[in-house]
PDB file of N, CA and C in Angstrom:
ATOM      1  N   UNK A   1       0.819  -1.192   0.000  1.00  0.00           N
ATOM      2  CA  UNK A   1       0.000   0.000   0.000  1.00  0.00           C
ATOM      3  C   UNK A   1       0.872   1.269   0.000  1.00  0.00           C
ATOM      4  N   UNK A   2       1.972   1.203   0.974  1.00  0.00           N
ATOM      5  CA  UNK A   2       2.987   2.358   0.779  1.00  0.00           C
ATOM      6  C   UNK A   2       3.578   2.767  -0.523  1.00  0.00           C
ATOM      7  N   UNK A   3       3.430   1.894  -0.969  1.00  0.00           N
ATOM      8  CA  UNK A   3       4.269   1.620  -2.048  1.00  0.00           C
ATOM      9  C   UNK A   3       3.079   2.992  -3.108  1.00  0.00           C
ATOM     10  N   UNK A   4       2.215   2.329  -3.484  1.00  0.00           N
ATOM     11  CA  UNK A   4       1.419   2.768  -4.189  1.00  0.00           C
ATOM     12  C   UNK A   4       0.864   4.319  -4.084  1.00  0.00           C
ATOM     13  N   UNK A   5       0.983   5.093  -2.520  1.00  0.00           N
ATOM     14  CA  UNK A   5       1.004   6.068  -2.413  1.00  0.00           C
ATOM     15  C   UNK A   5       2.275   7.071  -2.661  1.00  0.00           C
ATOM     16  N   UNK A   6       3.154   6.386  -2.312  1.00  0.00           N
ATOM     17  CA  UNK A   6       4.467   6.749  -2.896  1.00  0.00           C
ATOM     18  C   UNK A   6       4.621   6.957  -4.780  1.00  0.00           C
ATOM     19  N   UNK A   7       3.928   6.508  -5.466  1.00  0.00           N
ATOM     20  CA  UNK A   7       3.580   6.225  -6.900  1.00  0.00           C
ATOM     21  C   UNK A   7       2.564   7.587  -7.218  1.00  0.00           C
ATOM     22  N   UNK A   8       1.957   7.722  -6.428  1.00  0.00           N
ATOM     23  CA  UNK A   8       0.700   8.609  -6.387  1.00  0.00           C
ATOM     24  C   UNK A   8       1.186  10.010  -6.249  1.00  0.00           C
ATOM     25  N   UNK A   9       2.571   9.833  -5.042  1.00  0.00           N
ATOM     26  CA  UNK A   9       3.159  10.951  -4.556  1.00  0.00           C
ATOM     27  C   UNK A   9       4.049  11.570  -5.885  1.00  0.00           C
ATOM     28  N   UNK A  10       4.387  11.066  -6.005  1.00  0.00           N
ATOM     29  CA  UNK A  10       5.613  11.271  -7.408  1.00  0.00           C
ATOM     30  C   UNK A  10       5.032  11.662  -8.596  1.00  0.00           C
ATOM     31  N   UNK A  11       3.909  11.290  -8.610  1.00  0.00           N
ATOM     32  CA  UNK A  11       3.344  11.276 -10.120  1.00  0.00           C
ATOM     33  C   UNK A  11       2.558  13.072  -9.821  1.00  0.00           C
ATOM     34  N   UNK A  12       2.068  12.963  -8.398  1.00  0.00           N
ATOM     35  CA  UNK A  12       1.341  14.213  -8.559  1.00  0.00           C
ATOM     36  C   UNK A  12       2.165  15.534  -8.435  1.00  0.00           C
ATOM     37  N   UNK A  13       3.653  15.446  -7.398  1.00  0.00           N
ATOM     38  CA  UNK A  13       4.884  16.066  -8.234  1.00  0.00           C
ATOM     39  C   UNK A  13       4.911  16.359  -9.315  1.00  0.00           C
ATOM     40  N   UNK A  14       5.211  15.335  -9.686  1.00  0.00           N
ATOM     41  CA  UNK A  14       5.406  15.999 -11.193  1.00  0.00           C
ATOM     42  C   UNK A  14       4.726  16.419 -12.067  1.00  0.00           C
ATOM     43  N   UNK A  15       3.099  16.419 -12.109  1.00  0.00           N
ATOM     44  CA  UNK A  15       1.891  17.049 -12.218  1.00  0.00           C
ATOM     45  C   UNK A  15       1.783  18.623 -12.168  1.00  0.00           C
ATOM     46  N   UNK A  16       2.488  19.017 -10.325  1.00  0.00           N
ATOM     47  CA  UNK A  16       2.577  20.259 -10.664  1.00  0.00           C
ATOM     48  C   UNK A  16       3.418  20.583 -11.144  1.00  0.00           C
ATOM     49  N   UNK A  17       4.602  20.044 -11.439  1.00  0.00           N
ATOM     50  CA  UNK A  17       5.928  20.476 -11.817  1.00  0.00           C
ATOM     51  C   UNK A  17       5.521  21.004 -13.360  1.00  0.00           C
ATOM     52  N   UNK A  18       5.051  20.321 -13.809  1.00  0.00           N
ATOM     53  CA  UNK A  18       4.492  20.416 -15.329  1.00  0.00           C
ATOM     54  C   UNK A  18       3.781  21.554 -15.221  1.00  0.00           C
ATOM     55  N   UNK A  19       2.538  21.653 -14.642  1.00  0.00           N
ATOM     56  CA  UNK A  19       1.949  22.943 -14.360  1.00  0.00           C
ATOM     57  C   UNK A  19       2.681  24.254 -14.343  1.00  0.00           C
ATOM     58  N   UNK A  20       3.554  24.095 -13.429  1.00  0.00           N
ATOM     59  CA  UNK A  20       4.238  25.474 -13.026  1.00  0.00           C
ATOM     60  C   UNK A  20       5.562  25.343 -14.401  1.00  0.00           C
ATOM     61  N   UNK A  21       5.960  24.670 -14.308  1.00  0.00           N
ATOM     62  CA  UNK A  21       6.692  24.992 -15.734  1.00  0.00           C
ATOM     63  C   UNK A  21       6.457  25.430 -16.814  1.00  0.00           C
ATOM     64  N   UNK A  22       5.046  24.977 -17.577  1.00  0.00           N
ATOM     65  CA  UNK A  22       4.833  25.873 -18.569  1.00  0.00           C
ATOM     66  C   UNK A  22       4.064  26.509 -18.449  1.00  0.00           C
ATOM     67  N   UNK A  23       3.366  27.186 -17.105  1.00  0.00           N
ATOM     68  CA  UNK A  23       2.700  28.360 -17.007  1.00  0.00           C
ATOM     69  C   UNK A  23       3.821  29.342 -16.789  1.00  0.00           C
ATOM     70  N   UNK A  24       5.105  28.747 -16.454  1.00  0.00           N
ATOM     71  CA  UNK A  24       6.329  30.061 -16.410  1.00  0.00           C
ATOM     72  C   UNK A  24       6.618  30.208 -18.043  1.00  0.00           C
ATOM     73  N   UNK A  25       6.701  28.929 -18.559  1.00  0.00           N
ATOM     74  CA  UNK A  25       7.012  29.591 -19.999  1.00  0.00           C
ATOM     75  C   UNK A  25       5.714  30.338 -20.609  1.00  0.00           C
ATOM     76  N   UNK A  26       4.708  29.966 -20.515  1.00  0.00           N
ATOM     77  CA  UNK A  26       4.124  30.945 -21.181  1.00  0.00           C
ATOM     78  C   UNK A  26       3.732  32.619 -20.649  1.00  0.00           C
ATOM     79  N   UNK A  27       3.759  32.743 -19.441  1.00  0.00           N
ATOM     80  CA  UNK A  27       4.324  33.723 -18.702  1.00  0.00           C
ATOM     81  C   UNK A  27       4.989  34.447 -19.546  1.00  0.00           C
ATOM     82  N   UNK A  28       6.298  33.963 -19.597  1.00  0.00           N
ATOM     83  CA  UNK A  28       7.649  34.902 -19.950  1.00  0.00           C
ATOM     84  C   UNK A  28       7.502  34.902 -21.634  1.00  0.00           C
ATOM     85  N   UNK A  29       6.926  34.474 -22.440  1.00  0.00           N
ATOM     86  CA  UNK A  29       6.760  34.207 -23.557  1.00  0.00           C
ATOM     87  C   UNK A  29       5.384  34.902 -24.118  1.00  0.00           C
ATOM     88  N   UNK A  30       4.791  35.291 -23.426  1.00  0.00           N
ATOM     89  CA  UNK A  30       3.362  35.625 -24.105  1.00  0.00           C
ATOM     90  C   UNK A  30       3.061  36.713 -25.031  1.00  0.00           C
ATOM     91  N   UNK A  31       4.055  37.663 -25.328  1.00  0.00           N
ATOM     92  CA  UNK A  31       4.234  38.726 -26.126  1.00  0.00           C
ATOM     93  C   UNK A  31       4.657  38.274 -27.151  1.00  0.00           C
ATOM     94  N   UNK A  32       5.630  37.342 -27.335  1.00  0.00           N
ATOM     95  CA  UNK A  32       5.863  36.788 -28.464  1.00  0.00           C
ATOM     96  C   UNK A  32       5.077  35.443 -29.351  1.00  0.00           C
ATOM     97  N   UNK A  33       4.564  35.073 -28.099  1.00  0.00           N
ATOM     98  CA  UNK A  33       3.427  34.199 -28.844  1.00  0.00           C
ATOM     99  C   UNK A  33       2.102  34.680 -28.862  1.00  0.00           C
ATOM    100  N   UNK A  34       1.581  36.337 -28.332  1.00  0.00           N
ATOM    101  CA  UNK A  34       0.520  36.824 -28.896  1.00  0.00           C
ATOM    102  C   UNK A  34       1.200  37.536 -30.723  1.00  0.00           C
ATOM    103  N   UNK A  35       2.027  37.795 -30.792  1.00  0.00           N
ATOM    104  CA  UNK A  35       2.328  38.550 -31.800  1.00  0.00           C
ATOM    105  C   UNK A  35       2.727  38.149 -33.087  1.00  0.00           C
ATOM    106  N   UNK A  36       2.870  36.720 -32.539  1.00  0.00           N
ATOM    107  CA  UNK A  36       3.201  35.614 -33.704  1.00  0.00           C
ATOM    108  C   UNK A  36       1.616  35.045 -34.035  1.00  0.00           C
ATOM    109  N   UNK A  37       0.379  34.744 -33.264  1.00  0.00           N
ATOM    110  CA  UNK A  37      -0.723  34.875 -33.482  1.00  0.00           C
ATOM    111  C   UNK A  37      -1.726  35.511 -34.471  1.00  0.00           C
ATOM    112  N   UNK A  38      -0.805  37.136 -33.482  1.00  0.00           N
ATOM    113  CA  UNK A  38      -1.888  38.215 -34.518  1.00  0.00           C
ATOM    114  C   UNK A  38      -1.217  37.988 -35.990  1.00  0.00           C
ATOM    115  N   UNK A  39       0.130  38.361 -36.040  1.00  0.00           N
ATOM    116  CA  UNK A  39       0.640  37.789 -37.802  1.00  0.00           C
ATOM    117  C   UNK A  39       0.248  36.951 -38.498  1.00  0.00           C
ATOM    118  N   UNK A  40       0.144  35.546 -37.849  1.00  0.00           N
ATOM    119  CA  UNK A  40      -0.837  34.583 -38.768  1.00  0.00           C
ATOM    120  C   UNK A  40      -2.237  34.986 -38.929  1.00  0.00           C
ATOM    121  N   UNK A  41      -2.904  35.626 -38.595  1.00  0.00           N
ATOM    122  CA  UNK A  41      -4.314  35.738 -38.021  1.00  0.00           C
ATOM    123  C   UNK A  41      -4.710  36.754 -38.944  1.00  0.00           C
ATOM    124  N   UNK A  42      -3.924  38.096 -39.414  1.00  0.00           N
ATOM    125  CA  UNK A  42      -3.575  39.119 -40.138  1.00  0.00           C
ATOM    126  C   UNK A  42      -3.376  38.530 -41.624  1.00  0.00           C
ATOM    127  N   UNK A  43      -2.500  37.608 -41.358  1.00  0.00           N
ATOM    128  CA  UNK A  43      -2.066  36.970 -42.819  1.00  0.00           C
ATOM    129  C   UNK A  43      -3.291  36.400 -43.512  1.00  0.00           C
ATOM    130  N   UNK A  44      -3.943  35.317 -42.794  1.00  0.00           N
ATOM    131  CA  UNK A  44      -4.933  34.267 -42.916  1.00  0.00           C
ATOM    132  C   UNK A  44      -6.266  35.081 -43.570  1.00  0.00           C
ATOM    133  N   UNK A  45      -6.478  36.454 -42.591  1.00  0.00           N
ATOM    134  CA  UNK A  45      -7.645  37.549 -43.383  1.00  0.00           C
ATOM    135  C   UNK A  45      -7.304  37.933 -44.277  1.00  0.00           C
ATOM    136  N   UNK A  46      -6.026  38.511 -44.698  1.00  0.00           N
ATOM    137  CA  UNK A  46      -6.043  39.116 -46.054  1.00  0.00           C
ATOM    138  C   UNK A  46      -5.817  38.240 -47.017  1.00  0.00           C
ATOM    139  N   UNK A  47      -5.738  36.957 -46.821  1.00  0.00           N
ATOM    140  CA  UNK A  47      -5.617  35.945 -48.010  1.00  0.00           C
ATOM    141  C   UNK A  47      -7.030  35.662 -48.280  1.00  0.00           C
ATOM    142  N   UNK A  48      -7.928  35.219 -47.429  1.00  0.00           N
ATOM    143  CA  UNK A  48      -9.076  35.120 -47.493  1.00  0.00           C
ATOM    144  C   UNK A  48      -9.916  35.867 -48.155  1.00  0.00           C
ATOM    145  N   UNK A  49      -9.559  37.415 -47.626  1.00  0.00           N
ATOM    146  CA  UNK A  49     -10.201  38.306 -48.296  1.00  0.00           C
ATOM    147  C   UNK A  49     -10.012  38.384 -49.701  1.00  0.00           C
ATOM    148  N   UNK A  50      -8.411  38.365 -50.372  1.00  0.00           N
ATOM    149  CA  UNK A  50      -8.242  38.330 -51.521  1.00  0.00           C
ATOM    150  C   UNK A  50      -8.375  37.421 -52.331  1.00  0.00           C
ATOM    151  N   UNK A  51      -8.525  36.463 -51.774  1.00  0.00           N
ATOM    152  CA  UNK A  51      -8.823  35.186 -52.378  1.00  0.00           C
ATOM    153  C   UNK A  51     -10.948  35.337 -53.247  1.00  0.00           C
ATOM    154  N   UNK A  52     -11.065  35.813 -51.784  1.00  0.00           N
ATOM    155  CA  UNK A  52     -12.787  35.954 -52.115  1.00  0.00           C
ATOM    156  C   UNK A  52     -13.449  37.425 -52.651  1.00  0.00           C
ATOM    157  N   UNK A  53     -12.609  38.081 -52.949  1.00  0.00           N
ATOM    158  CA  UNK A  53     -12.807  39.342 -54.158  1.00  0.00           C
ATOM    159  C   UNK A  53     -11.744  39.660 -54.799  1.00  0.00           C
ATOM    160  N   UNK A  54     -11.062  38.873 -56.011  1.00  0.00           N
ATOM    161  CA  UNK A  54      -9.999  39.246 -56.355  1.00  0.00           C
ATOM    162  C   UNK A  54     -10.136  40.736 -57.392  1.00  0.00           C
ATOM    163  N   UNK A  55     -11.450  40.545 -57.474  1.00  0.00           N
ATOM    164  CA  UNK A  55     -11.247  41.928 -59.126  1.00  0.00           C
ATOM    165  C   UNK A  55     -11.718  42.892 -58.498  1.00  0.00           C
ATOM    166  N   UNK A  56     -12.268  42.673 -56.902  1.00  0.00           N
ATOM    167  CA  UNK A  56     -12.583  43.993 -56.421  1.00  0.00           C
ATOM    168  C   UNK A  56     -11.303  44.867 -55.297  1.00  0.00           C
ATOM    169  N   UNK A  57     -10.211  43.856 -55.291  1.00  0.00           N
ATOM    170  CA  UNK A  57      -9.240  44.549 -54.708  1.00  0.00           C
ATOM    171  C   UNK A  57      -8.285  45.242 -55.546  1.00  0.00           C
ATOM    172  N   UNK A  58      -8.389  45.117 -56.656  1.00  0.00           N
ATOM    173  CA  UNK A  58      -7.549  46.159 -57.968  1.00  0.00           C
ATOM    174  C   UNK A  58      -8.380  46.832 -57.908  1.00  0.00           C
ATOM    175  N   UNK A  59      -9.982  47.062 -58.318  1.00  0.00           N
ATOM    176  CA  UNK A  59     -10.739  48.221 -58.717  1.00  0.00           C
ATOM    177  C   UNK A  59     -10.694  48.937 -56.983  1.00  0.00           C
ATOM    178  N   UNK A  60     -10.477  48.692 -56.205  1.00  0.00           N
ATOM    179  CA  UNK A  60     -10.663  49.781 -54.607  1.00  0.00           C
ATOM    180  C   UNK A  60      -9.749  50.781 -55.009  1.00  0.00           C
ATOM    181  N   UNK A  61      -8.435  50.595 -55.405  1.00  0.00           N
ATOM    182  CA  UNK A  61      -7.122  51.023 -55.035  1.00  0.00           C
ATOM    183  C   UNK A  61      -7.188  52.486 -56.556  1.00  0.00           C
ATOM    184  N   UNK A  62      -7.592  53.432 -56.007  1.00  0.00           N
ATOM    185  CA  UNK A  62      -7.729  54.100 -57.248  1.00  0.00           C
ATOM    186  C   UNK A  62      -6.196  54.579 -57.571  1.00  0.00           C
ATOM    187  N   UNK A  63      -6.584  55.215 -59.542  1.00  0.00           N
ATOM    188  CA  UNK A  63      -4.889  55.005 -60.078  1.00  0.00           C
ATOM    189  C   UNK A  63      -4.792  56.475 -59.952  1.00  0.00           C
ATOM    190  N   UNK A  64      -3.501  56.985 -59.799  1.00  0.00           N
ATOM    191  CA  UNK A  64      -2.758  58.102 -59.635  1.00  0.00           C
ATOM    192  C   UNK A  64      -3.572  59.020 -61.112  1.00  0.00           C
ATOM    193  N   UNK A  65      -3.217  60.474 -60.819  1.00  0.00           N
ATOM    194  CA  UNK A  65      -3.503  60.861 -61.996  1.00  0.00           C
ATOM    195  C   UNK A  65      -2.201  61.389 -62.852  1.00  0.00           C
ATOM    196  N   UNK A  66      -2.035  61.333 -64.123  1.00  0.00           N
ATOM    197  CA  UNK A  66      -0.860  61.446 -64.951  1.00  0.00           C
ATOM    198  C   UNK A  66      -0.694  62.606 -64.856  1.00  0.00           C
ATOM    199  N   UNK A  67      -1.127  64.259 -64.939  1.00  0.00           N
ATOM    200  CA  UNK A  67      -0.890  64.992 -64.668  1.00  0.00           C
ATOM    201  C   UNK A  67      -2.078  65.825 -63.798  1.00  0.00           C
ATOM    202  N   UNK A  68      -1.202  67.177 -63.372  1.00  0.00           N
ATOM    203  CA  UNK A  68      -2.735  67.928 -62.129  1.00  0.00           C
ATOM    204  C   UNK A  68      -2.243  69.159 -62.762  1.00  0.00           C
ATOM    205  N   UNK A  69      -3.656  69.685 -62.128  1.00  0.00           N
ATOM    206  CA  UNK A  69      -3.557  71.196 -62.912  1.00  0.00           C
ATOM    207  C   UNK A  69      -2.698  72.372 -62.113  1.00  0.00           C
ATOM    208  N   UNK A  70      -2.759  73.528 -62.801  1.00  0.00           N
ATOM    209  CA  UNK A  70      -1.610  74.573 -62.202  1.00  0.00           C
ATOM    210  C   UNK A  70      -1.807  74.999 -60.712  1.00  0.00           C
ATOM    211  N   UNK A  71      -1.085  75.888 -59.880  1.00  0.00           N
ATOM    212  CA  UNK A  71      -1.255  76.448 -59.035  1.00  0.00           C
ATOM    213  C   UNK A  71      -2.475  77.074 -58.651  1.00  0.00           C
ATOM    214  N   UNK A  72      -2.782  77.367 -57.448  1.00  0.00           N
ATOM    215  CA  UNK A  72      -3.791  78.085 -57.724  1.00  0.00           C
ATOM    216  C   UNK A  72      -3.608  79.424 -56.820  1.00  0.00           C
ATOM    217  N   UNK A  73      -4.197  80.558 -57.324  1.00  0.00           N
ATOM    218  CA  UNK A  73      -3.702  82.125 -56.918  1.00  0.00           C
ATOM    219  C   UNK A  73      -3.981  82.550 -55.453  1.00  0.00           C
ATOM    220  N   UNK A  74      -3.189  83.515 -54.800  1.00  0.00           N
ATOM    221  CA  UNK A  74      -3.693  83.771 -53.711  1.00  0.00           C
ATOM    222  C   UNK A  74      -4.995  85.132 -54.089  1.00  0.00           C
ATOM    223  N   UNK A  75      -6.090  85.399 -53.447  1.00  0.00           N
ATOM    224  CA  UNK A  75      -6.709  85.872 -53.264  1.00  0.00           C
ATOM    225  C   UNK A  75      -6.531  87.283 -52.863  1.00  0.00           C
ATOM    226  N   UNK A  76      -7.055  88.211 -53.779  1.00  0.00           N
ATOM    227  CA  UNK A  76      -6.848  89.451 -53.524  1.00  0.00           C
ATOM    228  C   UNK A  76      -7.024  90.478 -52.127  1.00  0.00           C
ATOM    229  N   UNK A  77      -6.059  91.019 -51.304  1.00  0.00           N
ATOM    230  CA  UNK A  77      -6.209  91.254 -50.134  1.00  0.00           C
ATOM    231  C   UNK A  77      -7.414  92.669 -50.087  1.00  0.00           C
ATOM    232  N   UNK A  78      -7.930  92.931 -49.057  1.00  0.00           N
ATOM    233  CA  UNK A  78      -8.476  94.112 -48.847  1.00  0.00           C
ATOM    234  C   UNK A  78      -8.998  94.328 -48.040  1.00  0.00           C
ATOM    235  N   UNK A  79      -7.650  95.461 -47.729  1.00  0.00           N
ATOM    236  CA  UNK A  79      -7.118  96.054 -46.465  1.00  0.00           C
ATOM    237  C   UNK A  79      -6.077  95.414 -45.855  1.00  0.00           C
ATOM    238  N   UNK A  80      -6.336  95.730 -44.227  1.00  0.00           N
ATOM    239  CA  UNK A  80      -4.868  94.671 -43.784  1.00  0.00           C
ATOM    240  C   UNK A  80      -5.361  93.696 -43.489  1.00  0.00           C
ATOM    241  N   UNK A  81      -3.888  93.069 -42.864  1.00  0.00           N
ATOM    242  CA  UNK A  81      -4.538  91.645 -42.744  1.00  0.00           C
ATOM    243  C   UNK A  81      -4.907  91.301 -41.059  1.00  0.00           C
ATOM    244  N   UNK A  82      -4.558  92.302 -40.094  1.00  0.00           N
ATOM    245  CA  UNK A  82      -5.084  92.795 -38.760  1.00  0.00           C
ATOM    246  C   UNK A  82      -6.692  93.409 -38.929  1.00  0.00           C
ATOM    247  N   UNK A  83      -7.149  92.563 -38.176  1.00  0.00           N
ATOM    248  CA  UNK A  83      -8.523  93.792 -38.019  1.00  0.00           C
ATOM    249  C   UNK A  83      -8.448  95.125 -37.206  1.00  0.00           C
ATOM    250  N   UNK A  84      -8.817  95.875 -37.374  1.00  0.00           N
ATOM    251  CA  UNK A  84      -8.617  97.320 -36.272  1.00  0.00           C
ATOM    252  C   UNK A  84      -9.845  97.292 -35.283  1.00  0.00           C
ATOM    253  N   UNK A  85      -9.286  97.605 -33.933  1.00  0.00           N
ATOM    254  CA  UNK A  85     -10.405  97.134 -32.871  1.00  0.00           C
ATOM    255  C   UNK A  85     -10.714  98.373 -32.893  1.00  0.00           C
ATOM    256  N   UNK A  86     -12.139  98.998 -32.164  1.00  0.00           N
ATOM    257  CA  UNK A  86     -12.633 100.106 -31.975  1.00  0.00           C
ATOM    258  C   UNK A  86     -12.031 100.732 -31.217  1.00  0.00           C
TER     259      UNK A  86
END
């Protein structure tokens, strides 16, 4: 019977040992395995997305224009450019 609690004892050792071990690694690790997450997760939507509207993600992206028109003038002043208080 000793025997068998002794079996019981060891095993549940190392039960928590396991516990507390990789709740320390993920502890000390969790920034890098949230961020490696969001990247796949990021990746996975925009494939999806492009996958499931491909001709509407070229037509969103509007095209530059080849040329723009001239300057445009400053506006004729009149008077100063202070107001005068009473």
């Amino acid at each position: 019977m000793q025997k068998i609690i002794n079996v019981l004892a060891i095993a549940s050792f190392a039960v928590s040992a396991a516990v507390i071990g990789s709740g320390t690694y993920l502890y000390l690790n969790k920034d890098i395995l949230l961020e490696d997450a969001r990247q796949k997760i990021t990746e996975a939507a925009t494939e999806a997305i492009t996958d499931a509207l491909p001709g509407m993600m070229d037509a969103a992206m509007p095209e530059l224009p080849d040329a723009t028109g001239g300057a445009i003038g400053m506006p004729a002043a009149t008077g100063s450019a202070i107001p005068m208080l009473p």
